[in-house]
C-alpha atoms as a PDB file:
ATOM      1  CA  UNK A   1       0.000   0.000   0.000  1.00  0.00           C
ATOM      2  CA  UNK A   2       1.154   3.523  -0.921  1.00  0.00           C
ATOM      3  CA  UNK A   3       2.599   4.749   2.165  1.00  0.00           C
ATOM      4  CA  UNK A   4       0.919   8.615   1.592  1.00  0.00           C
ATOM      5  CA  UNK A   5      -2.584   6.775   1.228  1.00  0.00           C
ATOM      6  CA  UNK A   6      -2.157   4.546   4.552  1.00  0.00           C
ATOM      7  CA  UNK A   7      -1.608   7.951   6.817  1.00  0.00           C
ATOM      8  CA  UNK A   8      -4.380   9.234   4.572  1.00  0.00           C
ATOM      9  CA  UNK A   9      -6.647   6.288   6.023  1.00  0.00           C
ATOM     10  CA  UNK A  10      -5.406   6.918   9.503  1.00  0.00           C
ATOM     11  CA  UNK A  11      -5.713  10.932   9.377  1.00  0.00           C
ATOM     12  CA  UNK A  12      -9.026  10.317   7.736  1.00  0.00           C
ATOM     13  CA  UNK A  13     -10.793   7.541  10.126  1.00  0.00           C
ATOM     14  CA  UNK A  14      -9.181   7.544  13.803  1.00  0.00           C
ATOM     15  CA  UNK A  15     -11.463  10.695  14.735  1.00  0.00           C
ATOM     16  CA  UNK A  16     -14.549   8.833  13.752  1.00  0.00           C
ATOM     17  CA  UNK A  17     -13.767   5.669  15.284  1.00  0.00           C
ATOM     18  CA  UNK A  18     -12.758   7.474  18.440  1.00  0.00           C
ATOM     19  CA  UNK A  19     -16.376   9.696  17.841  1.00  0.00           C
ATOM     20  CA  UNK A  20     -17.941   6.307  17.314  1.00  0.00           C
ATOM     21  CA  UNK A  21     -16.618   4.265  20.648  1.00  0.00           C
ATOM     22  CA  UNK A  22     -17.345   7.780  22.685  1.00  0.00           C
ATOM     23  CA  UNK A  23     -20.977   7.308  21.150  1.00  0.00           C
ATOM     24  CA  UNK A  24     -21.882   3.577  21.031  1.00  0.00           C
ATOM     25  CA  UNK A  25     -20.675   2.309  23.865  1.00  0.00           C
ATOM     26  CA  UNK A  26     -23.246   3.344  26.068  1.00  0.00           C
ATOM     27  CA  UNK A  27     -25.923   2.033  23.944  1.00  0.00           C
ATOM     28  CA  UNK A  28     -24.189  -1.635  23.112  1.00  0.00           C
ATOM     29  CA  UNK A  29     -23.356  -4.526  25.076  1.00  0.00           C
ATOM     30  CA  UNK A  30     -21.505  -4.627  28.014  1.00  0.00           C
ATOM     31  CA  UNK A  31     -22.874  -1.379  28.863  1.00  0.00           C
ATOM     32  CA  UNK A  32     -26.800  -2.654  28.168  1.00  0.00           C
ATOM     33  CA  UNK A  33     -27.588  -6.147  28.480  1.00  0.00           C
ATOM     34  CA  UNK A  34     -29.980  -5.780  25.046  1.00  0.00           C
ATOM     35  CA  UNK A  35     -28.192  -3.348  22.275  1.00  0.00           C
ATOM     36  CA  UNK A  36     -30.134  -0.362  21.049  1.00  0.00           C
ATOM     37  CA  UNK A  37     -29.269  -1.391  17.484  1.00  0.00           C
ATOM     38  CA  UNK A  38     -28.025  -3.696  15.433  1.00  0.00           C
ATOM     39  CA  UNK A  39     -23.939  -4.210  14.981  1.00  0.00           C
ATOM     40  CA  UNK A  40     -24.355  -5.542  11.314  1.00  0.00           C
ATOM     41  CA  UNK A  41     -27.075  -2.675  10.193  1.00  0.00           C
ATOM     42  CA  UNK A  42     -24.481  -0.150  11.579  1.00  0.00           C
ATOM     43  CA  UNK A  43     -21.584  -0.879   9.928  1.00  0.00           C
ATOM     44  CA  UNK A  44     -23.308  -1.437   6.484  1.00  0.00           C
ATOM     45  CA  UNK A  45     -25.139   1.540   6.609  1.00  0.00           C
ATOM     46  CA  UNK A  46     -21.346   2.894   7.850  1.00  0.00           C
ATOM     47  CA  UNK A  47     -19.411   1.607   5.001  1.00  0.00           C
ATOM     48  CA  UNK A  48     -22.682   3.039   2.796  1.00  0.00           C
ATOM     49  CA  UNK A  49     -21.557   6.351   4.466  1.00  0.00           C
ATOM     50  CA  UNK A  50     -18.096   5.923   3.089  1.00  0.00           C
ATOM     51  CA  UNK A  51     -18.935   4.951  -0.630  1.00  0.00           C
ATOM     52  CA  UNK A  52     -21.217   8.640  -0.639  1.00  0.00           C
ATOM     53  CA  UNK A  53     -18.120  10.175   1.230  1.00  0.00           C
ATOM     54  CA  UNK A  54     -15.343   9.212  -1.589  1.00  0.00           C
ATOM     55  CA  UNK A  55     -18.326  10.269  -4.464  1.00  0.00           C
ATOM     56  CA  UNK A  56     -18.350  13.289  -2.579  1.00  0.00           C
ATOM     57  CA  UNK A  57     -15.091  14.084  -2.815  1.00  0.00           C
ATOM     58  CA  UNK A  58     -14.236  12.900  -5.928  1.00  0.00           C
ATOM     59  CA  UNK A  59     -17.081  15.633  -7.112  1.00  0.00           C
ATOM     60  CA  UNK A  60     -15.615  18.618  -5.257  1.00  0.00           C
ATOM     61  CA  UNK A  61     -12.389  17.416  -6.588  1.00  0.00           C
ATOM     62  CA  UNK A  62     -12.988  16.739 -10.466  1.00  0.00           C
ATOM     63  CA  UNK A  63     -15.085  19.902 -10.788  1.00  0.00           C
ATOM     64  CA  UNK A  64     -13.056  22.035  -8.608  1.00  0.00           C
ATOM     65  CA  UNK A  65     -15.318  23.188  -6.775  1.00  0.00           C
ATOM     66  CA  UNK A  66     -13.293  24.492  -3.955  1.00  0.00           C
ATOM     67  CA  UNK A  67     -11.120  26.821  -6.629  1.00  0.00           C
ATOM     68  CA  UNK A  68     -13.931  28.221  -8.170  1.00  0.00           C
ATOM     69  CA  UNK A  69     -14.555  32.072  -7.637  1.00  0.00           C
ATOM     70  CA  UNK A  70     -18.332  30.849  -6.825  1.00  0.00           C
ATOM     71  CA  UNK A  71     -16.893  28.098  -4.308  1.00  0.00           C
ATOM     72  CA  UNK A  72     -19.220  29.348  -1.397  1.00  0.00           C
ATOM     73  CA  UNK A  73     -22.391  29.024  -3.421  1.00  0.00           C
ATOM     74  CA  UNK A  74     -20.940  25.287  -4.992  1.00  0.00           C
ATOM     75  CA  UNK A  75     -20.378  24.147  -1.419  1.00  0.00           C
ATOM     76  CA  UNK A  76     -23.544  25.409  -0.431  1.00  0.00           C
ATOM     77  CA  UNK A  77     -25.191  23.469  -3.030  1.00  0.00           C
ATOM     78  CA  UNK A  78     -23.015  20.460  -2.272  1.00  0.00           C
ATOM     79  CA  UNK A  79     -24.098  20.498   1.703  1.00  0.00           C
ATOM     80  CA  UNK A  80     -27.827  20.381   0.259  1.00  0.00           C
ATOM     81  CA  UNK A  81     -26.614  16.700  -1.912  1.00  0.00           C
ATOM     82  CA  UNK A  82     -24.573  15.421   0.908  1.00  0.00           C
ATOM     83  CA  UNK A  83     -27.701  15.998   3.294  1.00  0.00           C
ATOM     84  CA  UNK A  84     -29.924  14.413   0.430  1.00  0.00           C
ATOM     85  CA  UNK A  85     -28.078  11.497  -0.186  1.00  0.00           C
ATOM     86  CA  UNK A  86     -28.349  10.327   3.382  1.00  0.00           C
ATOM     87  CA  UNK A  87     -31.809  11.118   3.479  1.00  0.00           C
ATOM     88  CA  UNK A  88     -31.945   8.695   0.755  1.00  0.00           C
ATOM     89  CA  UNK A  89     -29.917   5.878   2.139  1.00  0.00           C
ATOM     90  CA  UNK A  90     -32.136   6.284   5.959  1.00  0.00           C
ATOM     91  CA  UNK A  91     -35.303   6.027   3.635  1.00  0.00           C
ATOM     92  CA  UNK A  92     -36.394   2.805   3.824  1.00  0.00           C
ATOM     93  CA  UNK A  93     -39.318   1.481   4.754  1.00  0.00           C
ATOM     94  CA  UNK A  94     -37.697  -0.435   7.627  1.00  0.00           C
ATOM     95  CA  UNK A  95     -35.788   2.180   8.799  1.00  0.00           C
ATOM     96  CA  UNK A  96     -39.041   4.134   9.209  1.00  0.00           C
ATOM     97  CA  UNK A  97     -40.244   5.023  13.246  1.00  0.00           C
ATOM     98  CA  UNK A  98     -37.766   2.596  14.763  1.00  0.00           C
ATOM     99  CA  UNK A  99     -35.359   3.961  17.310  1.00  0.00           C
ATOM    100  CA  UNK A 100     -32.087   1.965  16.297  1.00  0.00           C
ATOM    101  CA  UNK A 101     -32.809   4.699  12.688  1.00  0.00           C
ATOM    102  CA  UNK A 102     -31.391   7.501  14.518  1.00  0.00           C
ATOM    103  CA  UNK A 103     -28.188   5.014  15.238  1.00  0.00           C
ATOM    104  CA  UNK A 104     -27.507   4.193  11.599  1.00  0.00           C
ATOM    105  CA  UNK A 105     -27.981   7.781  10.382  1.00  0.00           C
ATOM    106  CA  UNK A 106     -25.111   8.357  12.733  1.00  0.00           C
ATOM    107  CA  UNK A 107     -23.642   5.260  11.389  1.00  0.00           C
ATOM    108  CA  UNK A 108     -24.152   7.282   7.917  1.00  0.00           C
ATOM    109  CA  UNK A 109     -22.446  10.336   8.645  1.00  0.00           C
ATOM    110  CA  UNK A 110     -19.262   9.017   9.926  1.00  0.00           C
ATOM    111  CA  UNK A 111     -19.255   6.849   6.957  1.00  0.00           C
ATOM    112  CA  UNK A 112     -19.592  10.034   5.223  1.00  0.00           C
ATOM    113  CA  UNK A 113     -16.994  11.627   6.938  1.00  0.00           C
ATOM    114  CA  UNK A 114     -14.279   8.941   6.852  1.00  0.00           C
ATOM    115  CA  UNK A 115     -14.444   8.851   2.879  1.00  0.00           C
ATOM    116  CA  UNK A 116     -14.383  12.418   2.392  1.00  0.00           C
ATOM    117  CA  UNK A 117     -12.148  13.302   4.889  1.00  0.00           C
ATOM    118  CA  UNK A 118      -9.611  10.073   3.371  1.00  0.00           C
ATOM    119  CA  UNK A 119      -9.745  12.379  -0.139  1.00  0.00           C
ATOM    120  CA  UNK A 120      -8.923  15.552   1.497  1.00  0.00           C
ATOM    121  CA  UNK A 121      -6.291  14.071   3.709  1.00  0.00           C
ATOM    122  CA  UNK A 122      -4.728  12.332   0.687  1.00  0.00           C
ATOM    123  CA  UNK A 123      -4.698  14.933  -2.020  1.00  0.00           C
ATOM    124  CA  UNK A 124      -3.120  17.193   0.669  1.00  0.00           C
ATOM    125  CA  UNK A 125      -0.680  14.415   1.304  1.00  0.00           C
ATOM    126  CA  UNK A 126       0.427  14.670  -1.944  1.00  0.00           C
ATOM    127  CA  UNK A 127       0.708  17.765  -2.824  1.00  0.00           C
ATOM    128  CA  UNK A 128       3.350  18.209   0.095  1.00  0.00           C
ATOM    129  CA  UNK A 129       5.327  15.564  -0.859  1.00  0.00           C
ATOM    130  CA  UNK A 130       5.287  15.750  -4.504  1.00  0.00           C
ATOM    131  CA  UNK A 131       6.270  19.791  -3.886  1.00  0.00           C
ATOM    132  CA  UNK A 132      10.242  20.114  -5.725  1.00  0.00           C
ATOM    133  CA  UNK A 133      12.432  22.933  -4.919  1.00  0.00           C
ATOM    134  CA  UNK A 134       9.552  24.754  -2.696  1.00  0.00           C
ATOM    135  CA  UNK A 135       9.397  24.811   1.838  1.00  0.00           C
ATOM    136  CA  UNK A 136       6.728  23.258   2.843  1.00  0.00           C
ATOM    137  CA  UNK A 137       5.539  23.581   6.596  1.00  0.00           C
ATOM    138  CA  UNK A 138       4.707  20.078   7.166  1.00  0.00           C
ATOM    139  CA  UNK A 139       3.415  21.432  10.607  1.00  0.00           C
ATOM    140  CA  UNK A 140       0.999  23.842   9.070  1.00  0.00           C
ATOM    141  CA  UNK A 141      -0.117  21.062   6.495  1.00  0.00           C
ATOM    142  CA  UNK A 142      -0.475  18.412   9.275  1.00  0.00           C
ATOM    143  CA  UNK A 143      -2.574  20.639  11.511  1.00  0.00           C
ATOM    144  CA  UNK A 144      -4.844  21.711   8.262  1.00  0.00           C
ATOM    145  CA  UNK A 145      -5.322  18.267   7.675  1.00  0.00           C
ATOM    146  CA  UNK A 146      -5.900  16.970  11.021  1.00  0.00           C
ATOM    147  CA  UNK A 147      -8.445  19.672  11.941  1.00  0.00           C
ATOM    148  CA  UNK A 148     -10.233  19.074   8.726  1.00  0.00           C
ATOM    149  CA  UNK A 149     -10.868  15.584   9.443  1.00  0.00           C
ATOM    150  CA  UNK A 150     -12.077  16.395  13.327  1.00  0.00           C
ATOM    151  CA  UNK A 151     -14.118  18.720  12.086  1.00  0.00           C
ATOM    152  CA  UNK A 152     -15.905  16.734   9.002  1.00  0.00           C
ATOM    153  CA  UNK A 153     -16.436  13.851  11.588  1.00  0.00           C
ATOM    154  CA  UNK A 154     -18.322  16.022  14.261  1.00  0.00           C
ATOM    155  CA  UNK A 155     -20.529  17.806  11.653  1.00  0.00           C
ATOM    156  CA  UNK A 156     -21.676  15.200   9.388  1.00  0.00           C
ATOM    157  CA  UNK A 157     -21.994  12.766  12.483  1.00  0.00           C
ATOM    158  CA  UNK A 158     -24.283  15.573  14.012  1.00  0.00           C
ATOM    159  CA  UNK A 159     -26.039  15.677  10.587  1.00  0.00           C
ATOM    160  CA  UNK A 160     -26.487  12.253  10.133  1.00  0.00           C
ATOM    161  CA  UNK A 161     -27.579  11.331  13.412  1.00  0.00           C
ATOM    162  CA  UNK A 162     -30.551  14.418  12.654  1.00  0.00           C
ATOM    163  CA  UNK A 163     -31.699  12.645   9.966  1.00  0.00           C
ATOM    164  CA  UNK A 164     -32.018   9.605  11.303  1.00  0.00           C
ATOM    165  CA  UNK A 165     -34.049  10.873  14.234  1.00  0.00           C
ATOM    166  CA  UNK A 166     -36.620  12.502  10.849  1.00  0.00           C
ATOM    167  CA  UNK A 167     -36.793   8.869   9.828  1.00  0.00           C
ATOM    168  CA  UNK A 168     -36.902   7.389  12.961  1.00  0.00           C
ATOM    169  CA  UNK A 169     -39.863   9.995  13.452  1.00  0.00           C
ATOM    170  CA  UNK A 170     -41.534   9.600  10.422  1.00  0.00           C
ATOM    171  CA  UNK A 171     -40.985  13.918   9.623  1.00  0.00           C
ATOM    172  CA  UNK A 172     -38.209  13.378   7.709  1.00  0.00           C
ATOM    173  CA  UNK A 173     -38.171  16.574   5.705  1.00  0.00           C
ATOM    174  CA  UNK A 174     -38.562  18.773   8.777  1.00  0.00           C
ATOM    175  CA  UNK A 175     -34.887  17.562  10.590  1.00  0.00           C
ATOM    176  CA  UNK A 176     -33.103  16.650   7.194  1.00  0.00           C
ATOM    177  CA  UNK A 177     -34.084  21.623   6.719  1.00  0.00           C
ATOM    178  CA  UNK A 178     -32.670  20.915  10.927  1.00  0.00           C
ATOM    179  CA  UNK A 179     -29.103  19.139   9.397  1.00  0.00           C
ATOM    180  CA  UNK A 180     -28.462  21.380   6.317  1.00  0.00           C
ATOM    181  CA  UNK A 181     -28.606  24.720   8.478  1.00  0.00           C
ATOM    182  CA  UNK A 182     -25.490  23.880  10.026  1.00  0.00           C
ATOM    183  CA  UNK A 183     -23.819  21.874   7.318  1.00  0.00           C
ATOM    184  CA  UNK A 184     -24.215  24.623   4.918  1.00  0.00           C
ATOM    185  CA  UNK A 185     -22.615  26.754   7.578  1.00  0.00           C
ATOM    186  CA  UNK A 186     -19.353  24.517   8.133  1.00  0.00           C
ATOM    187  CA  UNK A 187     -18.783  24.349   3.690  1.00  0.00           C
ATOM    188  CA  UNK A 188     -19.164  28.051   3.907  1.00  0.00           C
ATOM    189  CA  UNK A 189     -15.910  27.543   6.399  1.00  0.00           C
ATOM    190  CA  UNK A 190     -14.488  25.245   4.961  1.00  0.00           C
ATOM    191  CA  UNK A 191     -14.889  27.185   0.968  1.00  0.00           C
ATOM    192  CA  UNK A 192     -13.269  30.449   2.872  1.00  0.00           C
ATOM    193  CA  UNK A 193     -10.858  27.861   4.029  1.00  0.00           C
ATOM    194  CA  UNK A 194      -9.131  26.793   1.410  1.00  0.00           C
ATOM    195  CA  UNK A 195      -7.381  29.652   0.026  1.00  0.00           C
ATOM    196  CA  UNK A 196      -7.179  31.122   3.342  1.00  0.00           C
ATOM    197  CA  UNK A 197      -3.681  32.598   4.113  1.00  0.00           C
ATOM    198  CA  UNK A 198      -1.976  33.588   6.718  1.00  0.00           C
ATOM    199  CA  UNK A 199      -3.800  34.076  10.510  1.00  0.00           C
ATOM    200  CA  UNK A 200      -7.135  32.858   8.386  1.00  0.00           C
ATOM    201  CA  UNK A 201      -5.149  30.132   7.939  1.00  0.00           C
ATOM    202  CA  UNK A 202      -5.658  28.745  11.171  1.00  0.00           C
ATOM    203  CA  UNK A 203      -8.360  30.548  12.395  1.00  0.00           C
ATOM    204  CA  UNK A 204     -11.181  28.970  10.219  1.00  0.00           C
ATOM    205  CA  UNK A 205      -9.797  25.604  11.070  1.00  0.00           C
ATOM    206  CA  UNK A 206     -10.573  26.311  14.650  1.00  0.00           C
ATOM    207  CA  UNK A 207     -13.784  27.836  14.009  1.00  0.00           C
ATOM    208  CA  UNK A 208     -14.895  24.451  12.355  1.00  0.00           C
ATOM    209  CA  UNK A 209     -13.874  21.931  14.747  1.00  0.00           C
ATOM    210  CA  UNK A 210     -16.098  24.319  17.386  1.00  0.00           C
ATOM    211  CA  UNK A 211     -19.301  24.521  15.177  1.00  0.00           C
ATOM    212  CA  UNK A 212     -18.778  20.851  14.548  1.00  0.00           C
ATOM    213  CA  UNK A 213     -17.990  20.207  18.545  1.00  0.00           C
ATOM    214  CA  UNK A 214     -21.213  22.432  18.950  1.00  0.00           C
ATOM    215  CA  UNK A 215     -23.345  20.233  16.945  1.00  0.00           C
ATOM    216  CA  UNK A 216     -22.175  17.090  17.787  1.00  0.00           C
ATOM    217  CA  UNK A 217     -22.638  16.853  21.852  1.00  0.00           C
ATOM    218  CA  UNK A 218     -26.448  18.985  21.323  1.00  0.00           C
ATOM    219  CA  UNK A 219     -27.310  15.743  19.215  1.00  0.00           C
ATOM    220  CA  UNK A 220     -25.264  13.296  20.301  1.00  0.00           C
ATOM    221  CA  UNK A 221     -24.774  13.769  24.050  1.00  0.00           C
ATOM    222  CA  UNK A 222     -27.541  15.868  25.393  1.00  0.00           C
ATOM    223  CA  UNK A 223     -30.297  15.420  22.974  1.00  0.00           C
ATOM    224  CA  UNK A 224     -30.051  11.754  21.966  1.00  0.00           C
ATOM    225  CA  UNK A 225     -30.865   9.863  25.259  1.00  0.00           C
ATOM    226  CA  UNK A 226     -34.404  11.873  25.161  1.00  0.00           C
ATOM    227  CA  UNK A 227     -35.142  11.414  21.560  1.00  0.00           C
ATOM    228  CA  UNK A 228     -34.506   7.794  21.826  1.00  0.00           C
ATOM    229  CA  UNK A 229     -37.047   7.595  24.739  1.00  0.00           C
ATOM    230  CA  UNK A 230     -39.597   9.828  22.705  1.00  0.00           C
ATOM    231  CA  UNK A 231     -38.879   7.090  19.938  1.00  0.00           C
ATOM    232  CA  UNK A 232     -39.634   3.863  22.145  1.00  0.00           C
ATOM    233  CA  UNK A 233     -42.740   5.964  23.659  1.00  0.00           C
ATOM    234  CA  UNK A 234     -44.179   6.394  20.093  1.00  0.00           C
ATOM    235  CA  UNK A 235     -43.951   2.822  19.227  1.00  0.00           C
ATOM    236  CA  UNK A 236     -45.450   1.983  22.714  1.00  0.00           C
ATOM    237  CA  UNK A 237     -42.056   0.879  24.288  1.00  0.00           C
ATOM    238  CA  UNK A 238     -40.096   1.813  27.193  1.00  0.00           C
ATOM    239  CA  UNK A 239     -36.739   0.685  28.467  1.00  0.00           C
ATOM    240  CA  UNK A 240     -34.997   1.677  31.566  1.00  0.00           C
ATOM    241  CA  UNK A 241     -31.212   1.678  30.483  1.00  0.00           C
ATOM    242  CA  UNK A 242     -31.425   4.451  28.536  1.00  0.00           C
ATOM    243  CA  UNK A 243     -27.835   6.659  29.573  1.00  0.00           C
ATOM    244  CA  UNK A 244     -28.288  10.477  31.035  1.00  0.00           C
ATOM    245  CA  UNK A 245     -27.470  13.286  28.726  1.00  0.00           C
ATOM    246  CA  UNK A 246     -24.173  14.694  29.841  1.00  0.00           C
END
């Protein structure tokens, strides 16, 4: 294996495995005797995530979307289709007003994340290595791609965990309008971004990783022990294990 595109894997996934143990394991087995979803629904729907995550990328990257003078409105546009295409993954009948739903849309974003994030982290990769004759500041580069990869894991986690609570609440429109406020926000960032110089340079790095952190413990750590009860209630179920928000 190219030895650029293995620390692109690790850059790229060890925030959302670490985001998905800090998650899940107060909703699996041994912390609950009976899991609040299903292991192999997860991580297909997760590995779903990552195919829309690399087609993603690969769209921002072939049409160069991110050097475009109109790159804000293009990544505007492009936070409406990432929303959309989990919307249409989480859409299935038997995903419909069950509670485990609002576990596999989370399942969904990190996928999501994970692939993109893997593109970013790669191209990035490469363009400081294959630089001839030029200084690069390897520091700079690792800390734009590190923060890049934090931050696409807590957002589209957040996002995808908000649609699966629409599906899992049979309003799916209402929180998939919920998800894109904020994602639209973050590839506003994230267009300003990339040919940011300079203090910017660091700056708007920050400011992602705390929209994303913002996002991510409202719906995963306060919000979701309360929308998973509301869930069970609908359906005329009630368990006693569910964890307190923090």
């Amino acid at each position: 294996m190219d030895w650029t595109f293995g620390i692109a894997l690790l850059i790229g996934f060890a925030p959302v495995f670490i985001m998905m143990d800090m998650v899940l394991k107060n909703y699996t087995y041994p912390r609950v005797e009976n899991p609040f979803f299903q292991d192999k629904s997860f991580f297909g729907l997760f590995t779903v995530g990552i195919v829309l995550g690399v087609v993603m990328y690969i769209l921002i990257r072939v049409f160069a979307l991110l050097d475009s003078p109109l790159a804000i409105l293009y990544m505007i546009i492009m936070a409406v289709i990432q929303i959309m295409g989990m919307m249409v993954v989480m859409n299935l009948r038997r995903f419909r007003g069950k509670s485990d739903s609002i576990f596999y849309g989370y399942g969904v974003g990190l996928g999501m994340a994970g692939g993109m994030a893997t593109g970013f982290a790669y191209t990035l990769c490469m363009l400081a290595t294959s630089t001839e004759g030029e200084v690069v500041d390897l520091p700079a580069i690792a800390f734009y791609i590190i923060s890049l990869s934090v931050s696409l894991t807590l957002i589209l986690g957040a996002c995808g965990t908000n649609v699966g609570e629409g599906i899992a609440r049979h309003i799916p429109m209402q929180f998939v309008m919920q998800a894109a406020i904020p994602l639209i926000a973050y590839n506003m960032l994230l267009a300003v971004m990339w040919s940011s110089e300079g203090i910017m340079f660091y700056i708007l790095p920050i400011a992602m990783i705390l929209l994303g952190a913002f996002y991510f413990r409202k719906c995963l750590f306060i919000n979701l022990p309360t929308i998973v009860r509301e869930v069970l209630k609908m359906n005329g179920q009630k368990r006693d294990d569910i964890p307190k928000s923090k």
